[in-house]
Protein backbone atom coordinates (compact mmCIF):
# COMPACT_ATOMS: atom_id res chain seq x y z
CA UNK A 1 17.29 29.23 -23.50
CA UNK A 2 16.54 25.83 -25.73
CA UNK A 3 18.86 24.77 -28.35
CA UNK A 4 17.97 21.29 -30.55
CA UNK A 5 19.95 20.06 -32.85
CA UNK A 6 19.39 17.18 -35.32
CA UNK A 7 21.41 14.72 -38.34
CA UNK A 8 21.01 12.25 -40.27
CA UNK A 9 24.42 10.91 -41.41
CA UNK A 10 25.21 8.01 -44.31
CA UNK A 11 22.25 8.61 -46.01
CA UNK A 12 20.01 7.31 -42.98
CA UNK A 13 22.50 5.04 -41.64
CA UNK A 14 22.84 7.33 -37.79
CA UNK A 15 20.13 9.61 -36.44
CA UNK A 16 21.37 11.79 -34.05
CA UNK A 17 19.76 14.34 -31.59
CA UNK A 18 20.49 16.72 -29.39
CA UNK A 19 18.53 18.83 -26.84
CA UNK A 20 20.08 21.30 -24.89
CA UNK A 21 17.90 24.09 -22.08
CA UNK A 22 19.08 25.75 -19.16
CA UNK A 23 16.46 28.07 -17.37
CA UNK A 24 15.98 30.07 -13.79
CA UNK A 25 13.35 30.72 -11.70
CA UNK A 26 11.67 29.41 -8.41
CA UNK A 27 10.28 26.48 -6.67
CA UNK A 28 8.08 25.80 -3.59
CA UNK A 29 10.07 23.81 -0.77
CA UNK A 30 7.86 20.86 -1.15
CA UNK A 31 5.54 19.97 1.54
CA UNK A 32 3.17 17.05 1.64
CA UNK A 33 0.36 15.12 3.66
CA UNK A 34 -1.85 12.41 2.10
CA UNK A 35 -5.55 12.54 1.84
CA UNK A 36 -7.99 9.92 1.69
CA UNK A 37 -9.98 8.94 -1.54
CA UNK A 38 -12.70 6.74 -2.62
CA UNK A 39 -10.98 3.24 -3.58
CA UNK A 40 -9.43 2.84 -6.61
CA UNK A 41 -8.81 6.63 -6.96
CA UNK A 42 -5.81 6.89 -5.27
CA UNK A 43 -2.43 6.19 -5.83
CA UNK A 44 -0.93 5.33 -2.71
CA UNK A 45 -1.77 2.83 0.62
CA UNK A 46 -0.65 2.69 4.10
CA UNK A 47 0.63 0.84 6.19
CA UNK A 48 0.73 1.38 10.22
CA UNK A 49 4.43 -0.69 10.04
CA UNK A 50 4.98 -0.07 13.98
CA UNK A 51 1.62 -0.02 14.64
CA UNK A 52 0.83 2.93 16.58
CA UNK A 53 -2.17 4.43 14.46
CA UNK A 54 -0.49 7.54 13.50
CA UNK A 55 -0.33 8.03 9.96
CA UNK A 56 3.07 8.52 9.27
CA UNK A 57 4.93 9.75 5.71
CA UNK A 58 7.18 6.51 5.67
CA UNK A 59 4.18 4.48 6.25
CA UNK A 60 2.42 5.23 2.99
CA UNK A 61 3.56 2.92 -0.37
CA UNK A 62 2.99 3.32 -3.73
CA UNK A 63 -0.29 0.82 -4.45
CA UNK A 64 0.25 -2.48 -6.07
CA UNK A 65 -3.06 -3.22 -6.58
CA UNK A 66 -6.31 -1.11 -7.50
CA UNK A 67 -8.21 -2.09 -4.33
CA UNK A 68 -5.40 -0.17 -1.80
CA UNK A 69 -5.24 2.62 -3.59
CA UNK A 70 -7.25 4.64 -1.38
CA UNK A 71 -4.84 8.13 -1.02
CA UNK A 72 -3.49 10.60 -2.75
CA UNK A 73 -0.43 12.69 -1.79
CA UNK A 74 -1.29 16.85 -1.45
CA UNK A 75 0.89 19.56 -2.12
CA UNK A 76 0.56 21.73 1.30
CA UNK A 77 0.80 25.53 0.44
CA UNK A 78 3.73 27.44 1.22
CA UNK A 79 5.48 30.63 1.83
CA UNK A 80 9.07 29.55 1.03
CA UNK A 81 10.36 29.82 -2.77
CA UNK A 82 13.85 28.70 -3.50
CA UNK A 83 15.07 30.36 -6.08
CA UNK A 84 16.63 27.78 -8.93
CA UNK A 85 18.70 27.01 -11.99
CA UNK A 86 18.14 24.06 -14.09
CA UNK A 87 20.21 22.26 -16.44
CA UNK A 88 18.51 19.81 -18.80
CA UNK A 89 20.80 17.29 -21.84
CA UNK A 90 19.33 14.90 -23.77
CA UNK A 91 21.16 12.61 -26.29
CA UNK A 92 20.01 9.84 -28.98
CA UNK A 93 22.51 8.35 -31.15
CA UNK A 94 20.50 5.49 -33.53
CA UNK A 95 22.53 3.05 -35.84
CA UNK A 96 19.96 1.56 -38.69
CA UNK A 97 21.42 -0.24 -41.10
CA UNK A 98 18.33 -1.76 -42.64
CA UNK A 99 19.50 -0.32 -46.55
CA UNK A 100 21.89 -2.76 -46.57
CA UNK A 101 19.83 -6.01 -46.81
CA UNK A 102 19.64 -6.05 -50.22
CA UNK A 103 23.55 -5.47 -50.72
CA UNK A 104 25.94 -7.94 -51.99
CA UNK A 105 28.70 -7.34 -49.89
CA UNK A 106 28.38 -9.59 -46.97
CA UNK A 107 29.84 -7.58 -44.68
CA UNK A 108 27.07 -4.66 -45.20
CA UNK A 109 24.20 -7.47 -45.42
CA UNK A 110 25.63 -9.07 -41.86
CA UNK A 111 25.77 -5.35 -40.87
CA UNK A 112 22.33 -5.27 -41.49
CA UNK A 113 20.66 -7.68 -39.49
CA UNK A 114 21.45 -5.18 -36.39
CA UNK A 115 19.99 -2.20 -34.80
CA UNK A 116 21.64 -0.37 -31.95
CA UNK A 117 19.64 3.22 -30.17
CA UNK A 118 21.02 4.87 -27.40
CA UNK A 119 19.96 7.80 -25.14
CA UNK A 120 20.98 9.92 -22.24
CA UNK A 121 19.07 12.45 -20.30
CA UNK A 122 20.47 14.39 -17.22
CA UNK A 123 18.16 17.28 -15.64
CA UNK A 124 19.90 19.09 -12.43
CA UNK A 125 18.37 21.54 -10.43
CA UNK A 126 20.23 23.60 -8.24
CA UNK A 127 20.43 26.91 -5.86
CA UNK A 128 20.38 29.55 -8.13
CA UNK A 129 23.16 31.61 -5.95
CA UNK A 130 23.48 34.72 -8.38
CA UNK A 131 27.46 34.22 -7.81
CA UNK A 132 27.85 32.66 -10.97
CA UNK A 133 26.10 30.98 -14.66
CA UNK A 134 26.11 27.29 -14.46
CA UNK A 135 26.01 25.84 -17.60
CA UNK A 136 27.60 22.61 -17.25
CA UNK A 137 25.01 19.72 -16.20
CA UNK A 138 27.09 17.46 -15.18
CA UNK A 139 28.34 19.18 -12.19
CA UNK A 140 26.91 21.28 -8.99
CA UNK A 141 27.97 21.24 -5.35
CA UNK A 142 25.66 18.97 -3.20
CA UNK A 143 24.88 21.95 -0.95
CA UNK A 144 23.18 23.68 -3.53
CA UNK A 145 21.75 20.23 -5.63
CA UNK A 146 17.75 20.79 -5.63
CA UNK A 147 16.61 17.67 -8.30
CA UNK A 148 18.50 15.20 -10.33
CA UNK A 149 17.29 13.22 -13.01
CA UNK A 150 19.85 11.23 -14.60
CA UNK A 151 18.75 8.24 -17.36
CA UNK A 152 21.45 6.29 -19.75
CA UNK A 153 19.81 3.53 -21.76
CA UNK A 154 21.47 1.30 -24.87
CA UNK A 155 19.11 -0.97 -26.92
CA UNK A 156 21.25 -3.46 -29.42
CA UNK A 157 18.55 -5.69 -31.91
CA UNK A 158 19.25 -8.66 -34.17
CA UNK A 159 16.74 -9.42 -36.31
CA UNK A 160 14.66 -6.47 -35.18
CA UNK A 161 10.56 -6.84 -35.29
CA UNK A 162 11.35 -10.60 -37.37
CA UNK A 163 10.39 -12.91 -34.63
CA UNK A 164 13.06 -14.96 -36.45
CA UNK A 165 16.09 -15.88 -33.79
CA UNK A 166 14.99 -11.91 -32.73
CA UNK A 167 17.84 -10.84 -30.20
CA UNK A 168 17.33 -7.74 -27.95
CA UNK A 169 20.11 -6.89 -25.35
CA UNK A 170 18.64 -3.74 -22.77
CA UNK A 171 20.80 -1.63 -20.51
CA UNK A 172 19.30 1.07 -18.62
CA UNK A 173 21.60 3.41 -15.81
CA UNK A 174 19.55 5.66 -14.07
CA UNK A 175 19.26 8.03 -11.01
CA UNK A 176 16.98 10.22 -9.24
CA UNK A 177 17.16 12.85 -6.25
CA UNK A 178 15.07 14.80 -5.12
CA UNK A 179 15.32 17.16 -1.83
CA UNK A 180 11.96 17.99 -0.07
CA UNK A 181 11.35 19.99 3.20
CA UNK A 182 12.81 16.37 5.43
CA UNK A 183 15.55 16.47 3.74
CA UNK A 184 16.39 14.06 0.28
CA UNK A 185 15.37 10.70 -1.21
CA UNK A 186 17.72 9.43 -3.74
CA UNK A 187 17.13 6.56 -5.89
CA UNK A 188 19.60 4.47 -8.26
CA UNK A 189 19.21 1.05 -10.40
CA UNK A 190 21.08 -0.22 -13.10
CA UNK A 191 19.46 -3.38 -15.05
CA UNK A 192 20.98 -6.04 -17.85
CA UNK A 193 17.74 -7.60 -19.86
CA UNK A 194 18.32 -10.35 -22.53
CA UNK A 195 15.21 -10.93 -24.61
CA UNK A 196 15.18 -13.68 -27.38
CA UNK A 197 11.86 -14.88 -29.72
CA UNK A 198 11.38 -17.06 -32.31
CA UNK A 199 8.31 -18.09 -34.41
CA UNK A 200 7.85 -21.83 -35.44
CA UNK A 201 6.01 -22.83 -38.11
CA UNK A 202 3.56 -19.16 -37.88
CA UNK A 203 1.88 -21.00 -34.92
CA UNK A 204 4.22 -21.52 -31.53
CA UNK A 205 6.10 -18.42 -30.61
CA UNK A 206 9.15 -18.87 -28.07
CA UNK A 207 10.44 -16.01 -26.01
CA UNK A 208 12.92 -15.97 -23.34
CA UNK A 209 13.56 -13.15 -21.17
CA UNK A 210 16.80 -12.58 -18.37
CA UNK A 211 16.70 -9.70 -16.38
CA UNK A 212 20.06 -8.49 -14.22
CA UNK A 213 19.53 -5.74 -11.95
CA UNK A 214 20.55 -3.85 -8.97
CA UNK A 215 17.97 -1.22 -7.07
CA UNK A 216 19.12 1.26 -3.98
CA UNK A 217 17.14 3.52 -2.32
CA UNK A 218 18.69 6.44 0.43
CA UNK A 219 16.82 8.99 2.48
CA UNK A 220 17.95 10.93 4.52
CA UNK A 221 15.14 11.37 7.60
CA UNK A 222 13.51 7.64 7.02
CA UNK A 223 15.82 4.79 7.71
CA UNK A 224 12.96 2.18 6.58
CA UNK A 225 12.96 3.28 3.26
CA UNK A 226 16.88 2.32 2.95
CA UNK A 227 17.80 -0.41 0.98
CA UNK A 228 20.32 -2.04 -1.54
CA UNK A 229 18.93 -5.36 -3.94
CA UNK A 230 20.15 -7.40 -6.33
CA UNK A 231 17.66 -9.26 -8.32
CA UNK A 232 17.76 -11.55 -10.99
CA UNK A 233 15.35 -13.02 -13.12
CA UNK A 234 14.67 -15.79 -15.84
CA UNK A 235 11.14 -16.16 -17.82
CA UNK A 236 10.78 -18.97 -20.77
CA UNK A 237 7.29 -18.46 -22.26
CA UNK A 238 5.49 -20.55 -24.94
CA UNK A 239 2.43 -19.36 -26.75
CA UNK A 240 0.36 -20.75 -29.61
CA UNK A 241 -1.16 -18.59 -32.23
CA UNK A 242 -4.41 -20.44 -33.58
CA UNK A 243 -4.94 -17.92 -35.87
CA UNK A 244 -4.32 -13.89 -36.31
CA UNK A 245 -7.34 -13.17 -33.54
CA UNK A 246 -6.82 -16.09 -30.98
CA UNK A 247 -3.74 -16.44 -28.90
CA UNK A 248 -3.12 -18.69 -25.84
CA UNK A 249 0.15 -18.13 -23.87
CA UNK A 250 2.22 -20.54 -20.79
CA UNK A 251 4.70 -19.10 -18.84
CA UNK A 252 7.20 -19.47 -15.69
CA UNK A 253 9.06 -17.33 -13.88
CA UNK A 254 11.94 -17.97 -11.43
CA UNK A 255 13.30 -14.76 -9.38
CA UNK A 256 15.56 -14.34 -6.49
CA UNK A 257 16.06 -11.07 -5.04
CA UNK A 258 18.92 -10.25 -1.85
CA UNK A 259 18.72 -6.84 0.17
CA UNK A 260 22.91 -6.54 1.37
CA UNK A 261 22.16 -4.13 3.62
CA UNK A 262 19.60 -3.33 6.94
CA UNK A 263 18.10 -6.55 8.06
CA UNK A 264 19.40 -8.57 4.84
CA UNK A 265 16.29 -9.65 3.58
CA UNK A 266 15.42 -12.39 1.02
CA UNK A 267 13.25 -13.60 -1.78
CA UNK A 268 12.84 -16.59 -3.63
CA UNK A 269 9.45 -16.53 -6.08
CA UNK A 270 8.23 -18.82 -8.10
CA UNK A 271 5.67 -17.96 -10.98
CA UNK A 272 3.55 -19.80 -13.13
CA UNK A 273 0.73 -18.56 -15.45
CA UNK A 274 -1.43 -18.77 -18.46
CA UNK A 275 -3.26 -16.26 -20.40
CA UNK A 276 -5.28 -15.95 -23.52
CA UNK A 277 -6.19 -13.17 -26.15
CA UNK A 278 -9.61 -12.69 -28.85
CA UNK A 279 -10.02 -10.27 -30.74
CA UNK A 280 -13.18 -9.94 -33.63
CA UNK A 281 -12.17 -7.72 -36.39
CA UNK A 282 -11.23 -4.76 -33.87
CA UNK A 283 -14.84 -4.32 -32.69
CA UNK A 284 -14.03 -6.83 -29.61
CA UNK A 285 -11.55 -7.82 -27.72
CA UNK A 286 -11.23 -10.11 -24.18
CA UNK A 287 -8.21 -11.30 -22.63
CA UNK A 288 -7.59 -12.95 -19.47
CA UNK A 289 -4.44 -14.60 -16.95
CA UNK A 290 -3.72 -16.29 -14.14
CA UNK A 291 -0.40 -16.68 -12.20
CA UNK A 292 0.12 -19.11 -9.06
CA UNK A 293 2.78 -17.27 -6.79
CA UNK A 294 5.47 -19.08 -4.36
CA UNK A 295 7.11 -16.51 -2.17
CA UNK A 296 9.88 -18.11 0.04
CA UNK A 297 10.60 -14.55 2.15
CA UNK A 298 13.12 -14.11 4.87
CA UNK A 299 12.91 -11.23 6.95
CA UNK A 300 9.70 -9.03 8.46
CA UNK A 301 6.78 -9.33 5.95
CA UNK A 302 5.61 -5.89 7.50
CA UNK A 303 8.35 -3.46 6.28
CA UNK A 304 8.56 -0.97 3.04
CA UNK A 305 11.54 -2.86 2.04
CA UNK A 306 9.20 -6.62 1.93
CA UNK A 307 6.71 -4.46 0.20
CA UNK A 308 9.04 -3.72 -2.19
CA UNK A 309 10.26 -7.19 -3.09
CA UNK A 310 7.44 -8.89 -2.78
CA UNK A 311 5.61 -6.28 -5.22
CA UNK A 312 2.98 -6.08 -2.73
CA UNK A 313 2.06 -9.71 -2.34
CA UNK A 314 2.76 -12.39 0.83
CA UNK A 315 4.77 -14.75 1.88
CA UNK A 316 4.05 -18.03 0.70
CA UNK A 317 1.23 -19.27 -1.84
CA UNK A 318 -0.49 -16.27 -4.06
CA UNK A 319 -2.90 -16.45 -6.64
CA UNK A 320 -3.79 -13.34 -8.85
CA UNK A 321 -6.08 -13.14 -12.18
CA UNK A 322 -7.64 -10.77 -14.57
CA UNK A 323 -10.79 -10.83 -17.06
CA UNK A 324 -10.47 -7.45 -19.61
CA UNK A 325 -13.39 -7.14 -22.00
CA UNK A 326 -13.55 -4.57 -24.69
CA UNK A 327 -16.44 -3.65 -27.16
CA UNK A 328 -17.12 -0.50 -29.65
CA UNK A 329 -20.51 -0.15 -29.08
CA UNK A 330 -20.82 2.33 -32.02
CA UNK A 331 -18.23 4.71 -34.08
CA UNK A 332 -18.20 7.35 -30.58
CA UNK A 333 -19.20 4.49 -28.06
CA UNK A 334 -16.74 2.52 -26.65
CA UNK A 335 -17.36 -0.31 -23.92
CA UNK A 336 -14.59 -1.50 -20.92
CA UNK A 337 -15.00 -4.02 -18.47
CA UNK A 338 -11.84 -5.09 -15.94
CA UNK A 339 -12.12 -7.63 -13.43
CA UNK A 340 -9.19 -8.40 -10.77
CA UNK A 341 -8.76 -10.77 -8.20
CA UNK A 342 -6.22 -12.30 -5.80
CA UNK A 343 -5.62 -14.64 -2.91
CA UNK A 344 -3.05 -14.91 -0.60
CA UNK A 345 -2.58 -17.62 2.32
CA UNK A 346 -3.25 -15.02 5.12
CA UNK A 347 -5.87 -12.81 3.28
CA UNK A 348 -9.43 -13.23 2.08
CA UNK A 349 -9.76 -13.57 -1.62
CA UNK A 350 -10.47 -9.76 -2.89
CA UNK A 351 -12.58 -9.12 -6.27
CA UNK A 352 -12.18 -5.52 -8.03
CA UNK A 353 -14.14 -4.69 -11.12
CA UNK A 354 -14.46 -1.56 -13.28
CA UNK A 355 -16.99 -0.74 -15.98
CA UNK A 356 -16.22 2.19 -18.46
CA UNK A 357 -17.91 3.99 -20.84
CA UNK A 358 -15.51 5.75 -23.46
CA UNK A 359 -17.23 8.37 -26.13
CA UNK A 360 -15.49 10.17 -28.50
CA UNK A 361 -16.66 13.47 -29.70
């Protein structure tokens, strides 16, 4: 059964929707191996972390770069169905007061300058037990709990889409869990992100971005995959708009992250880059960057949970930097070129490149 129900309220001034489903039926107990690909095709890389050459399913990461992404994770077929009942609520509550801009009561034209969306989701999937309907989403008993999928997110704007003092305030709440044949996986993270741009003169755009956030992960058969961090985050950035097809940006980045549990782990990274954008009248397009890592890591480099922080790069000096090139060759023809590359102290410098040939019919 679906139900969906939506309002508009004050003449546009709150949008409000609801979705509503609950449904039964049956799902494989989830099974897995990974299979190698051609490079770049994959999704996933490994790592032999206590080097023993057995491929093992803690071992394999998701892929951080296009070069490691040589598997793919496989479905193994199955005789055992569970049968299931799943719960799905979604929410969206959106304040707009953009009508009043033009009012002359200051209080509506202050009102105005703001613009507030939020949204929940929560999808459960449980034992369908035939003892009883379970309608309510919010609860289950974790003997029977299957899947969870649970998302909160508020968005509050000032000066939405003006680049004018533009003020955007982010805070997302969400968990997953998911229970496979070795038992479950759970993740949670919670994150606070302060965004602020401002235009100068229609040429220098300033933007300043803060990012709170905490990130646990729990499973239940692989300890390695266990871990709790706190991370925080602070990115000034500075570009300068020649004109409406040339743009050439400057940025830093300064990031700590702290894992309070396990073997305590630390980063410290320091990030500075550059990166430019052409375009020609939408027929062509090239952009391009290049960021200068400093990783000061403490702990084992060779563990999912460095992997993790580090975002897949090393300890100490990195260098990364991209070349896109786009071209529409004719009205169905469409050209792509990508070109990757990075450098790390302990690694030889590694090149990737793509060419693609889009045609629309």
């Amino acid at each position: 059964s679906r139900l969906q129900y939506s309002q508009k309220i004050a003449n546009n001034l709150i949008h409000w929707n609801t979705l509503f489903e609950t449904n039964a039926g049956r799902l494989p107990q989830q099974d897995f191996t990974y299979v190698e690909v051609e490079p770049g095709q994959g999704s996933f890389v490994w790592f032999d972390y206590n080097e023993n050459g057995i491929q093992e399913l803690e071992e394999f990461e998701i892929a951080q770069f296009q070069d490691q992404a040589i598997y793919i994770r496989v479905l193994l077929p199955n005789q055992v169905y569970i049968r299931t009942h799943q719960n799905k609520l979604s929410q969206s509550l959106t304040f707009n007061p953009i009508q009043w801009a033009n009012s002359t009561q200051s209080k509506k034209k202050f009102w105005s300058h703001f613009y507030n969306q939020t949204s929940f989701l929560i999808d459960r999937k449980d034992k369908n037990t035939n003892q009883s309907i379970r309608l309510n989403p919010f609860h289950s008993k974790v003997e029977d709990q299957l899947g969870l999928q649970s998302n909160f997110r508020n968005q509050l704007f000032l000066n939405r889409g003006k680049q004018c003092y533009t003020v955007s305030y982010s805070y997302l709440d969400s968990k997953a869990r998911n229970v496979l044949s070795f038992g479950y996986i759970e993740l949670e993270s919670a994150s606070h992100q302060l965004n602020i741009t401002h235009k100068i003169k229609n040429q220098w755009l300033l933007n300043l971005q803060s990012n709170l956030d905490k990130i646990s992960s729990e499973s239940e058969s692989f300890s390695s995959k266990n871990y709790q961090l706190s991370q925080s985050l602070l990115s000034p950035k500075i570009s300068y708009l020649l004109d409406d097809n040339k743009r050439f940006d400057v940025f830093y980045q300064h990031q700590k992250k702290d894992n309070s549990i396990g073997d305590f782990e630390q980063l410290v990274q320091e990030k500075y880059g550059f990166s430019f954008a052409l375009t020609q009248n939408q027929k062509a397009a090239i952009t391009g960057e290049f960021n200068y890592f400093s990783n000061k890591f403490s702990g084992n480099p060779n563990t999912a949970v460095a992997y993790q922080m580090m975002e897949g790069l090393q300890p100490g000096t990195n260098f990364t930097w991209s070349l896109v090139a786009q071209k529409k060759l004719t009205k169905y023809l469409d050209l792509n070129l990508n070109y990757f590359g990075r450098k790390s102290e302990t690694s030889r410098t590694i090149h990737t490149g793509t060419i693609q040939i889009k045609a629309y019919f």
